[in-house]
C-alpha atoms as a PDB file:
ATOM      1  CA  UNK A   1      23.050  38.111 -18.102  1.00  0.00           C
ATOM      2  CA  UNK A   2      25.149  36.798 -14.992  1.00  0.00           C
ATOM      3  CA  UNK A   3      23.204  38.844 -12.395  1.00  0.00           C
ATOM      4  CA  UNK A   4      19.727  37.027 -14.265  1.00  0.00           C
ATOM      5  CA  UNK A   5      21.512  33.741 -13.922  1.00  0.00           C
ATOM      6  CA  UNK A   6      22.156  34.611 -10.222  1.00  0.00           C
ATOM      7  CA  UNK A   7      18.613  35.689  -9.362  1.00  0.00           C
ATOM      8  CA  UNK A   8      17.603  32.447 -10.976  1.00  0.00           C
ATOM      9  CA  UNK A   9      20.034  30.430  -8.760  1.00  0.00           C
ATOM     10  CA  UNK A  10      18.588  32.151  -5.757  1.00  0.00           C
ATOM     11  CA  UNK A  11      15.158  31.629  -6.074  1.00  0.00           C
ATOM     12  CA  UNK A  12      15.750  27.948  -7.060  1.00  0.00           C
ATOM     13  CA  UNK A  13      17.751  27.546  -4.148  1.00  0.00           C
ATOM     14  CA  UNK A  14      14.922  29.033  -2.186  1.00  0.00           C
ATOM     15  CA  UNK A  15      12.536  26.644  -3.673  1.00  0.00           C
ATOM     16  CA  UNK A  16      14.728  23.762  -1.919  1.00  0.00           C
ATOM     17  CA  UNK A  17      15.092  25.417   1.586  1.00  0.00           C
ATOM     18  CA  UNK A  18      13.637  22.906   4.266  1.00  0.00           C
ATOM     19  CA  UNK A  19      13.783  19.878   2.357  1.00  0.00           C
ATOM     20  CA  UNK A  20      15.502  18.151   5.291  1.00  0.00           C
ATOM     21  CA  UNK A  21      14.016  20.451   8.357  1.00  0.00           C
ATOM     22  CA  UNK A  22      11.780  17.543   9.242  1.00  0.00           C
ATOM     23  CA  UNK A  23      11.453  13.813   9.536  1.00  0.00           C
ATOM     24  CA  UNK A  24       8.380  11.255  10.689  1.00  0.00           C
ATOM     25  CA  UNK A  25       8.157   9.575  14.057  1.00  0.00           C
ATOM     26  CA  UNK A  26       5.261   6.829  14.602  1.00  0.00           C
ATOM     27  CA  UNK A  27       3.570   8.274  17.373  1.00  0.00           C
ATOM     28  CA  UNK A  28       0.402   5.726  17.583  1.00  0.00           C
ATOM     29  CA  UNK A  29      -1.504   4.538  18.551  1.00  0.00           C
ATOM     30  CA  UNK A  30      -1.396   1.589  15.754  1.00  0.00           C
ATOM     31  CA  UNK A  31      -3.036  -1.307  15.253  1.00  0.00           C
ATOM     32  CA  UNK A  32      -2.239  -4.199  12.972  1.00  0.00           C
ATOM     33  CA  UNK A  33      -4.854  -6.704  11.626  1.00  0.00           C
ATOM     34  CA  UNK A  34      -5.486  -9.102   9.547  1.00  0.00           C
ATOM     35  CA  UNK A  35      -7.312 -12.621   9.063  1.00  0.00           C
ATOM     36  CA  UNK A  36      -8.401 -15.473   6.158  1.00  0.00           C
ATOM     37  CA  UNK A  37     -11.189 -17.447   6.069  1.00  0.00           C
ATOM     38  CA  UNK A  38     -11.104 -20.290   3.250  1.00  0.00           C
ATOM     39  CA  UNK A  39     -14.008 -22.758   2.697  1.00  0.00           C
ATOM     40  CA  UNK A  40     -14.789 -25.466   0.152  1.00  0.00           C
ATOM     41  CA  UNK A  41     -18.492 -27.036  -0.551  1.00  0.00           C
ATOM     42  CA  UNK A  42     -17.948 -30.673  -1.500  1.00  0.00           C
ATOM     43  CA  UNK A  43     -21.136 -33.020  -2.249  1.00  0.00           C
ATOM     44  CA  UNK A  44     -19.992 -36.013  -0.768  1.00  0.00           C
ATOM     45  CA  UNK A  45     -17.596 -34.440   2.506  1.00  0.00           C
ATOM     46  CA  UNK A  46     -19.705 -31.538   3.277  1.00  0.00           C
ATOM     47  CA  UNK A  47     -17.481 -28.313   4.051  1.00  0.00           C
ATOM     48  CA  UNK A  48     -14.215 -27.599   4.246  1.00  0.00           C
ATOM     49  CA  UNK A  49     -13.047 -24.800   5.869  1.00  0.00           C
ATOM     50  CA  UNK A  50      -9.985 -22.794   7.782  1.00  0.00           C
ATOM     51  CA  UNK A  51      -8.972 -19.300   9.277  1.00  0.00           C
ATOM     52  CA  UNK A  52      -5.758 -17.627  10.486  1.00  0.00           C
ATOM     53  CA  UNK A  53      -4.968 -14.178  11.993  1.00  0.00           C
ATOM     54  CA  UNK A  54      -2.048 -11.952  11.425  1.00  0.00           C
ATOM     55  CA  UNK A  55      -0.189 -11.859  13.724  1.00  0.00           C
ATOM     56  CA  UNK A  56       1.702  -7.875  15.140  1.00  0.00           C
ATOM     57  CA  UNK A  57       5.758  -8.009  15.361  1.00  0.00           C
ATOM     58  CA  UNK A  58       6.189  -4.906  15.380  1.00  0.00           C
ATOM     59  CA  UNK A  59       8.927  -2.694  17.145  1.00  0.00           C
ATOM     60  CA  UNK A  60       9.827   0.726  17.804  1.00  0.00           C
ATOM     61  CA  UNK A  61       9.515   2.951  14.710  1.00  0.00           C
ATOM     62  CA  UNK A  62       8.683  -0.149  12.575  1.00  0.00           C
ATOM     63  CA  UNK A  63       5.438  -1.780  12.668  1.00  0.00           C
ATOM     64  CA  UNK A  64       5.304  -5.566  11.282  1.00  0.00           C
ATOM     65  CA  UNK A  65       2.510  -7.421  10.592  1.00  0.00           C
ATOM     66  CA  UNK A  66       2.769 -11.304   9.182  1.00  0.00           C
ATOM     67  CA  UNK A  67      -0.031 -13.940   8.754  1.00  0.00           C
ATOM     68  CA  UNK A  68       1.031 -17.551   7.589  1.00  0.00           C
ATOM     69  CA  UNK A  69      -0.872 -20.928   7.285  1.00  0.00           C
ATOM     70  CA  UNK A  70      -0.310 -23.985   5.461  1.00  0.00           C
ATOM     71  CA  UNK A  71      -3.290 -25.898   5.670  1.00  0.00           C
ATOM     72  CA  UNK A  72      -4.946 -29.187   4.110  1.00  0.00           C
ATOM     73  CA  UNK A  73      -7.409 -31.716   4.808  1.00  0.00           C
ATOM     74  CA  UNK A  74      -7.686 -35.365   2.465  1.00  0.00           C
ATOM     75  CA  UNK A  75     -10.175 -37.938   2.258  1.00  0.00           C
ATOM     76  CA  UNK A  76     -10.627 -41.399   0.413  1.00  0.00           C
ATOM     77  CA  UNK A  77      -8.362 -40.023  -2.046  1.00  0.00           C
ATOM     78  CA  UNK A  78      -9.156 -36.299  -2.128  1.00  0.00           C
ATOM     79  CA  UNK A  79      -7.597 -33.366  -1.060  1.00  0.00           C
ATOM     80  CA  UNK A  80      -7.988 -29.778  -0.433  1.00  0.00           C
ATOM     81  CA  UNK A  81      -4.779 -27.636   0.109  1.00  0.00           C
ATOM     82  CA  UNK A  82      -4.638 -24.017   1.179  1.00  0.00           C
ATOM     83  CA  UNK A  83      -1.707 -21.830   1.495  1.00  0.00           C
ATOM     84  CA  UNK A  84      -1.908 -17.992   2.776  1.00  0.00           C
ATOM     85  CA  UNK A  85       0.704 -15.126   3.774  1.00  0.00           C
ATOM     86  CA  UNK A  86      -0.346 -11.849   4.460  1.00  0.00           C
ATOM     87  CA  UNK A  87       2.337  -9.107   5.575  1.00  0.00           C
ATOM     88  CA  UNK A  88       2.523  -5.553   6.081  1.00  0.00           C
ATOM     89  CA  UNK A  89       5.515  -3.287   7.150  1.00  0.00           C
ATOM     90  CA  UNK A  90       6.108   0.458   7.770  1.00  0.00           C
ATOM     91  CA  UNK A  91       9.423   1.346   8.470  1.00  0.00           C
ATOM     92  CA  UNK A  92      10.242   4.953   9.888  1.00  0.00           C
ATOM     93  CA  UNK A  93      13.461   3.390  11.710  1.00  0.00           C
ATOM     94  CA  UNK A  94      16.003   3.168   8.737  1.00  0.00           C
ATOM     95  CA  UNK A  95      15.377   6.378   7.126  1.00  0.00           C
ATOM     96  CA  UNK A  96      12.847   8.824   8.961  1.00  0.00           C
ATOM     97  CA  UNK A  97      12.891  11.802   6.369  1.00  0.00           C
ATOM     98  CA  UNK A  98      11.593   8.437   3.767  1.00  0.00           C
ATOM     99  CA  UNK A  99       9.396   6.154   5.135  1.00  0.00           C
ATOM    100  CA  UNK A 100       9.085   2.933   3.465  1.00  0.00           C
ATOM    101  CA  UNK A 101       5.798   0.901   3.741  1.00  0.00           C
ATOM    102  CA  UNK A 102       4.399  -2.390   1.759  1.00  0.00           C
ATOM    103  CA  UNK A 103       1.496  -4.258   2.280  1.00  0.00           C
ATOM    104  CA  UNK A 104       0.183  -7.256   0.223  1.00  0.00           C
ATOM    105  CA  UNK A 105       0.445 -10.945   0.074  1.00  0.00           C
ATOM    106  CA  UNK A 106      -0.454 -14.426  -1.612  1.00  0.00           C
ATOM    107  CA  UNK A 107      -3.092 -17.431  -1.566  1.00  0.00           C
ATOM    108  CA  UNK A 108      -3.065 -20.851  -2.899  1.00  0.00           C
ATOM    109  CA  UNK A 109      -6.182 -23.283  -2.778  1.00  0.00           C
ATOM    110  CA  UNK A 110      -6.053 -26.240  -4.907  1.00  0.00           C
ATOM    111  CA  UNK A 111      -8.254 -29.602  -5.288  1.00  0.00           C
ATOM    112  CA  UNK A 112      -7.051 -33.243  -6.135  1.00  0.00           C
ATOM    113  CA  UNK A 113      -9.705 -35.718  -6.977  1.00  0.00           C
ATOM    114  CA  UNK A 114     -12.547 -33.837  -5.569  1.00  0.00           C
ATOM    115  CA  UNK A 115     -16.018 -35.329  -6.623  1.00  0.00           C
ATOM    116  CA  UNK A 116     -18.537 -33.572  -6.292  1.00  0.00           C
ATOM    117  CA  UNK A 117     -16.950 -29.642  -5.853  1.00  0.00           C
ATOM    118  CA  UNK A 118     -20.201 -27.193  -5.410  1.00  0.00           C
ATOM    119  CA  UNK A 119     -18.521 -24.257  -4.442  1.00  0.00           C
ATOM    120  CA  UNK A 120     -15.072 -22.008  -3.057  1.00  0.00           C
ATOM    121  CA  UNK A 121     -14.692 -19.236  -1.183  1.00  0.00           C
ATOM    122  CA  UNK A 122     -11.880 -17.277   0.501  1.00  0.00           C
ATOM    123  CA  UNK A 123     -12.017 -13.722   2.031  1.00  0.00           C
ATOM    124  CA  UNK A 124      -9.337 -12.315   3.394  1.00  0.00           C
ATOM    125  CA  UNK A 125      -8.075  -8.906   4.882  1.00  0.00           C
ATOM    126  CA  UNK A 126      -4.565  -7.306   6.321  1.00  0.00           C
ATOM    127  CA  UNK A 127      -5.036  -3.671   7.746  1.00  0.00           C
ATOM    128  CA  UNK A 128      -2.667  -0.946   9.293  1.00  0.00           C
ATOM    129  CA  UNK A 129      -3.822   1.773  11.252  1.00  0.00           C
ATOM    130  CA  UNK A 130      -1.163   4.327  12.980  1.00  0.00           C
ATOM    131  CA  UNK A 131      -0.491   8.042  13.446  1.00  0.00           C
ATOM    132  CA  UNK A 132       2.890   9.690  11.998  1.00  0.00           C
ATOM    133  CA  UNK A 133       4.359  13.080  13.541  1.00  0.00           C
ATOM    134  CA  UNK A 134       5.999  15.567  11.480  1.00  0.00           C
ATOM    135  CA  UNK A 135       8.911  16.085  13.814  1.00  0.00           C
ATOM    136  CA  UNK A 136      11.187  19.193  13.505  1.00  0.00           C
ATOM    137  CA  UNK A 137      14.957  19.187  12.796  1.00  0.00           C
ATOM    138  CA  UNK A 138      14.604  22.947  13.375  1.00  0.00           C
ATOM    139  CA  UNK A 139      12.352  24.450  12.362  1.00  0.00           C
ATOM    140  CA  UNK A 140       9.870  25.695  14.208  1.00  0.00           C
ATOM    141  CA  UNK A 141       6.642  23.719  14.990  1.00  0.00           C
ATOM    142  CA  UNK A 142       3.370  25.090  12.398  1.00  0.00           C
ATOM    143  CA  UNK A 143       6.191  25.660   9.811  1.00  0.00           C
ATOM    144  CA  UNK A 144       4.289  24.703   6.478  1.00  0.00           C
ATOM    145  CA  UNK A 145       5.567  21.874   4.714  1.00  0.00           C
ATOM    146  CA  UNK A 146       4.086  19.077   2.462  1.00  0.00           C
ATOM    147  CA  UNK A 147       4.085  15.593   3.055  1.00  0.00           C
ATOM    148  CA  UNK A 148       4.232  13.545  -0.528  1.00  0.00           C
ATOM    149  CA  UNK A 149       3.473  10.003  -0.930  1.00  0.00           C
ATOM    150  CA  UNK A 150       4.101   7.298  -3.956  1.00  0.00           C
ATOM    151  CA  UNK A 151       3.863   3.829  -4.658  1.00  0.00           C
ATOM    152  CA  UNK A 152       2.592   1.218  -7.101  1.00  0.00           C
ATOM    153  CA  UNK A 153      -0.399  -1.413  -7.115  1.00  0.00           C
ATOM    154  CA  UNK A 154      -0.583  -4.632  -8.729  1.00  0.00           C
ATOM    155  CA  UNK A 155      -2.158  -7.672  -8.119  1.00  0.00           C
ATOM    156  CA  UNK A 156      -1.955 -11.104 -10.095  1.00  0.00           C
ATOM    157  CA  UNK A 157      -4.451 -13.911 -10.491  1.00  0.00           C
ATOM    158  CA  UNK A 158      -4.381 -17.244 -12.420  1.00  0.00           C
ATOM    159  CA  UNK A 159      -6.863 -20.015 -11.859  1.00  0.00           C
ATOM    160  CA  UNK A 160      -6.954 -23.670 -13.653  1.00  0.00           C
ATOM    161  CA  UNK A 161     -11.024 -23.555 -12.313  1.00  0.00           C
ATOM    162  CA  UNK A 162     -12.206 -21.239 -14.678  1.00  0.00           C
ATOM    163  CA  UNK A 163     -15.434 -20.436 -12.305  1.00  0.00           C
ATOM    164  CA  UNK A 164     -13.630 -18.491  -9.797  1.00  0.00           C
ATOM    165  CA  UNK A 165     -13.304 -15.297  -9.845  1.00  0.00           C
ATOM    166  CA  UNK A 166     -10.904 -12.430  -8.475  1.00  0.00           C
ATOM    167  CA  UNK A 167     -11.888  -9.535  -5.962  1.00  0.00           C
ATOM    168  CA  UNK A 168      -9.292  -7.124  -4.578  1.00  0.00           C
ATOM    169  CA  UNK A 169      -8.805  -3.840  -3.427  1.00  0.00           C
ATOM    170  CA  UNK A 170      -6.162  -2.025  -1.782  1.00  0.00           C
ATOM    171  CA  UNK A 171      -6.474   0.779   0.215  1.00  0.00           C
ATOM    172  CA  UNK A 172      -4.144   3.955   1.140  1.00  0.00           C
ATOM    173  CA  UNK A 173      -5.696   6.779   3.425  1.00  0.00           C
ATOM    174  CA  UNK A 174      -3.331   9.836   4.838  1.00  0.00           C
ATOM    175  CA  UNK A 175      -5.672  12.458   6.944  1.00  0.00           C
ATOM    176  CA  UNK A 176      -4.624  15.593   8.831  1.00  0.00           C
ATOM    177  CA  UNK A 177      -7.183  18.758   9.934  1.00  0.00           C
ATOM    178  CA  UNK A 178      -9.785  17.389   7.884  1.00  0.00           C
ATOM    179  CA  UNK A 179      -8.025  17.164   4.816  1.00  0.00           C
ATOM    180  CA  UNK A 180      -7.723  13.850   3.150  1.00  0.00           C
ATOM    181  CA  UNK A 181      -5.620  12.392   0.327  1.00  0.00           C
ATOM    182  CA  UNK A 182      -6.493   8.747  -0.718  1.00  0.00           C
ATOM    183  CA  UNK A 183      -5.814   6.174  -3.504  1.00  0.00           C
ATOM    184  CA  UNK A 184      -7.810   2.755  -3.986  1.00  0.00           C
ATOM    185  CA  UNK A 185      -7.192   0.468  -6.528  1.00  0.00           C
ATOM    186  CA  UNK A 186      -8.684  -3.084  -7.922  1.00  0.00           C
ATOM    187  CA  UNK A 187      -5.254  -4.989  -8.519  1.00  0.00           C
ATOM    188  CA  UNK A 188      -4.720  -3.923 -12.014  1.00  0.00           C
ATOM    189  CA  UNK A 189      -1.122  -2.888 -12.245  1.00  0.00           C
ATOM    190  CA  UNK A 190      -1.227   1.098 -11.038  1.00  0.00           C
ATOM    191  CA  UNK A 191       0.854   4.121  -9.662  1.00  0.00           C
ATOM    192  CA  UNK A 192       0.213   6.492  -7.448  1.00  0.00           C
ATOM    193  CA  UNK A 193       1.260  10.243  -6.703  1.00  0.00           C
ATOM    194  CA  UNK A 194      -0.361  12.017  -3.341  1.00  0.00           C
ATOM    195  CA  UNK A 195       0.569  15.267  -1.275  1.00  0.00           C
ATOM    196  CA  UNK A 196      -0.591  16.633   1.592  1.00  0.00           C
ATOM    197  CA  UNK A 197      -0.156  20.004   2.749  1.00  0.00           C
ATOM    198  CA  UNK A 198       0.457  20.125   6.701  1.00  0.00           C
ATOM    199  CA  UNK A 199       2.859  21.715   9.156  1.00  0.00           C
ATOM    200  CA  UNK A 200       5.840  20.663  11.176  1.00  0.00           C
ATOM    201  CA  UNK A 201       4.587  19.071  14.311  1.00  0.00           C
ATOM    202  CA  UNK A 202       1.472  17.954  13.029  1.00  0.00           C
ATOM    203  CA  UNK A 203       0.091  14.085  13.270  1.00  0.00           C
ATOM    204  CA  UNK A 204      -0.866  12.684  10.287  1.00  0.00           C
ATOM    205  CA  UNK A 205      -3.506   9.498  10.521  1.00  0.00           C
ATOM    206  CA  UNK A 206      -2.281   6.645   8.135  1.00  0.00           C
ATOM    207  CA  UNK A 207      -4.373   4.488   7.239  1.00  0.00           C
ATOM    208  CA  UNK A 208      -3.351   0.715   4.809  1.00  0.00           C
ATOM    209  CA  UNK A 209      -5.315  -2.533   3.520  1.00  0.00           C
ATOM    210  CA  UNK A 210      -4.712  -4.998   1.344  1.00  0.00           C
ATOM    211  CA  UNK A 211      -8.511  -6.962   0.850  1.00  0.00           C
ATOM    212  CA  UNK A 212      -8.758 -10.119  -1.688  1.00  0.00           C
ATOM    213  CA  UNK A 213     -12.599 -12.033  -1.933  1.00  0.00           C
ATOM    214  CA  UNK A 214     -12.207 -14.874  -4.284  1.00  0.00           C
ATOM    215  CA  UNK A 215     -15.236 -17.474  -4.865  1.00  0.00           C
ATOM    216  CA  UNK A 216     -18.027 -19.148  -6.785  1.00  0.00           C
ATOM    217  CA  UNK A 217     -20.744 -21.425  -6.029  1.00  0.00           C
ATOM    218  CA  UNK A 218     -22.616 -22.940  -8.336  1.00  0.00           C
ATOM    219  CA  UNK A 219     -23.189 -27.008 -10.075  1.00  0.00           C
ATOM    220  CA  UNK A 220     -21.179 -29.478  -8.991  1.00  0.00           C
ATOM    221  CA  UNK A 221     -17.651 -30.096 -10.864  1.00  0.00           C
ATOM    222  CA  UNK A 222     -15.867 -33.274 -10.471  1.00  0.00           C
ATOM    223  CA  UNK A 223     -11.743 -32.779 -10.222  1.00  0.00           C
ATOM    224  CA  UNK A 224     -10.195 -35.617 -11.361  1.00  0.00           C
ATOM    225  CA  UNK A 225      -7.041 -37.022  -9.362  1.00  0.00           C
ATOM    226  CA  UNK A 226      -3.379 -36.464 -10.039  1.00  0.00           C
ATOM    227  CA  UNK A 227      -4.566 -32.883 -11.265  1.00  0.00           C
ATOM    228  CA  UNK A 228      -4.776 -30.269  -9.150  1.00  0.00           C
ATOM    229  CA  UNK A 229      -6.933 -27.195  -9.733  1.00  0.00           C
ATOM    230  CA  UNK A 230      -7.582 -24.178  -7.608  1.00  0.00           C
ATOM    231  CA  UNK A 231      -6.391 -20.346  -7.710  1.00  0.00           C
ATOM    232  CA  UNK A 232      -3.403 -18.732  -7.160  1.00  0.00           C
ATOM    233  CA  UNK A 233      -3.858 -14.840  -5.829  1.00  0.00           C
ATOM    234  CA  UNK A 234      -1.318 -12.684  -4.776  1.00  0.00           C
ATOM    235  CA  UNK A 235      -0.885  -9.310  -4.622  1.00  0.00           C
ATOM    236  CA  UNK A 236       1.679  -5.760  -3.142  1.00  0.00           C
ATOM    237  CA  UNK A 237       1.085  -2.400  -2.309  1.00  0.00           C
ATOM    238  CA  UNK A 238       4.241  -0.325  -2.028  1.00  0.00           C
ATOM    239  CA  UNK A 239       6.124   2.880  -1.905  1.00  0.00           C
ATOM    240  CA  UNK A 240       7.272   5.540   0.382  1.00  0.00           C
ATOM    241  CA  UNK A 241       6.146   8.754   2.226  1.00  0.00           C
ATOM    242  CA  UNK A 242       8.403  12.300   2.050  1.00  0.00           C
ATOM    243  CA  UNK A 243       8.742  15.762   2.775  1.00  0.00           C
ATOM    244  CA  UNK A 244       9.251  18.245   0.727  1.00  0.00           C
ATOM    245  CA  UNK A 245       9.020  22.198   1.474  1.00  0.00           C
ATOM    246  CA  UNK A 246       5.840  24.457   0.618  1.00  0.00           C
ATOM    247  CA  UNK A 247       7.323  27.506  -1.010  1.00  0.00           C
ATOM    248  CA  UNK A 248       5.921  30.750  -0.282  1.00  0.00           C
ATOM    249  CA  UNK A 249       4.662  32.725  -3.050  1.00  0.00           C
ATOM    250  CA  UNK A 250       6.889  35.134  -3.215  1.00  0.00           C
ATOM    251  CA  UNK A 251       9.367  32.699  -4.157  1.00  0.00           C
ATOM    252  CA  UNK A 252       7.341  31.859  -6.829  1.00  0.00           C
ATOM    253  CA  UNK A 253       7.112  35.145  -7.962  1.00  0.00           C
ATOM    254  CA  UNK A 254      11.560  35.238  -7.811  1.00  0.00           C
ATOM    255  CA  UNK A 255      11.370  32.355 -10.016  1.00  0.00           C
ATOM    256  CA  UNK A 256       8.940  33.740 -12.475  1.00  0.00           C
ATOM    257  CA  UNK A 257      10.373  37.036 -12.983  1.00  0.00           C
ATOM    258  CA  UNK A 258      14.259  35.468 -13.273  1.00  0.00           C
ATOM    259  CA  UNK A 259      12.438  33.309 -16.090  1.00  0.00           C
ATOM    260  CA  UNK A 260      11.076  36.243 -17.420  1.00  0.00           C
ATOM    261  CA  UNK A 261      14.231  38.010 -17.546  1.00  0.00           C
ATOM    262  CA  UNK A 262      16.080  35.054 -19.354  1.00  0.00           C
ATOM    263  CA  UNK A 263      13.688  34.758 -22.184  1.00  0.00           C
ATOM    264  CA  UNK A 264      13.580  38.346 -22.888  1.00  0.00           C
ATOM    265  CA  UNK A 265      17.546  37.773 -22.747  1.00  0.00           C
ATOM    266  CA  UNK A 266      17.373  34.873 -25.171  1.00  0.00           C
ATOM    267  CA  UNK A 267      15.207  37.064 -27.440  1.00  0.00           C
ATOM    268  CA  UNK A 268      17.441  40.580 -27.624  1.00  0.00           C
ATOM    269  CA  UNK A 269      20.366  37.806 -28.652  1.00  0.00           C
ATOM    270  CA  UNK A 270      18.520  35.878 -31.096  1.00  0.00           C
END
């Protein structure tokens, strides 16, 4: 029974070899973008309407992307407010065997004492685009190994004007020698699981967005004043990419058989 338990160690052990013999390097190129474009249709002021960019901070081995505006316009006793922040991050400088990355953000457009309020619309869009090497830490380059990403999803909307209505997507792309792995989602709280099969030295293009198109147009609504009404929108993509080894099949086949040998074991005793 000990030299079943042994075998059993071994190929479990083997199972784990290479966990560590390789770690992620942003190679690029990357690009970081990202805008907003808000507009309001009012009967008796015409339109309303503002934009802002994102803006790239980003530094060796960690890309940073951050959008802000705080924006507002008032007449005779109305006013439109908008508030936006977009950011995105991918960080292969604290831990390069687990990269980190998020991407999301959050929008507030609100309306005091608007007569006359025929329609709202915002569209807005944060994107990261970069290539990742699989970089050895000794093993030797076209070594097989498997690259494993996770993360979660979720976006939240609440509006006090009913009429307008939510649109977002979020976007996660990892592509290497024309195999793809993927995950989109529409806000709704989700989590995600994704490997891809590759070798050490290979680059990997990466691919993240974070999209939100909220709006309605339609009769006119009077706001009254001293109540404001709008939207509130915000949403986060998150999680982390890994390595983990690719064991070879005859390491499978250890594993199996020491199973095998433990349940027929178990049975004899029983």
């Amino acid at each position: 029974m000990n030299m079943i338990k042994t075998s059993l160690a071994v190929a479990l052990a083997s199972l784990g070899l290479n966990a560590q013999a390789a770690h992620f390097q942003i190679t690029g190129p990357s690009t970081i973008g990202g805008y907003t474009y808000a507009e309001a249709s009012i009967k008796q002021l015409g339109t309303a309407s503002t934009d802002a960019q994102v803006e790239d901070l980003s530094s060796d081995q960690a890309l940073l992307g951050i959008g802000a505006l705080n924006d507002g316009t008032s007449e005779g006793g109305a006013t439109v407010s908008y508030d936006w922040v977009r950011e995105v991050t991918l960080d292969a400088a604290s831990d390069p065997s687990s990269v980190g990355f998020t991407i999301g953000g959050t929008s507030v457009l609100g309306f005091d004492g608007v007569p006359g309020l025929q329609g709202v619309v915002e569209v807005s869009s944060i994107t990261l685009n970069t290539t990742l090497t699989i970089a050895s830490d000794g093993e030797a380059a076209g070594s097989a190994i498997r690259m494993l990403i996770s993360g979660t999803a979720e976006s939240l909307f609440s509006a006090s004007l009913a009429v307008i209505e939510p649109d977002t997507t979020f976007s996660l792309i990892a592509s290497w020698g024309g195999k793809t792995v993927s995950y989109t989602g529409n806000g709704a709280a989700d989590a995600f699981d994704l490997s891809l099969d590759t070798v050490i030295g290979a680059e990997i293009a990466l691919s993240l967005s974070y999209t939100t198109r909220a709006g309605w147009v339609g009769d006119a609504i009077d706001i009254p004043a001293g109540n404001s009404i709008g939207f509130d929108d915000s949403g986060l993509m998150s999680g982390s990419l890994s390595l983990a080894p690719v064991p070879e099949p005859e390491q499978y086949a250890l594993l199996l058989a020491g199973l095998g040998l433990i349940g027929c074991a178990a049975r004899r005793r029983a």
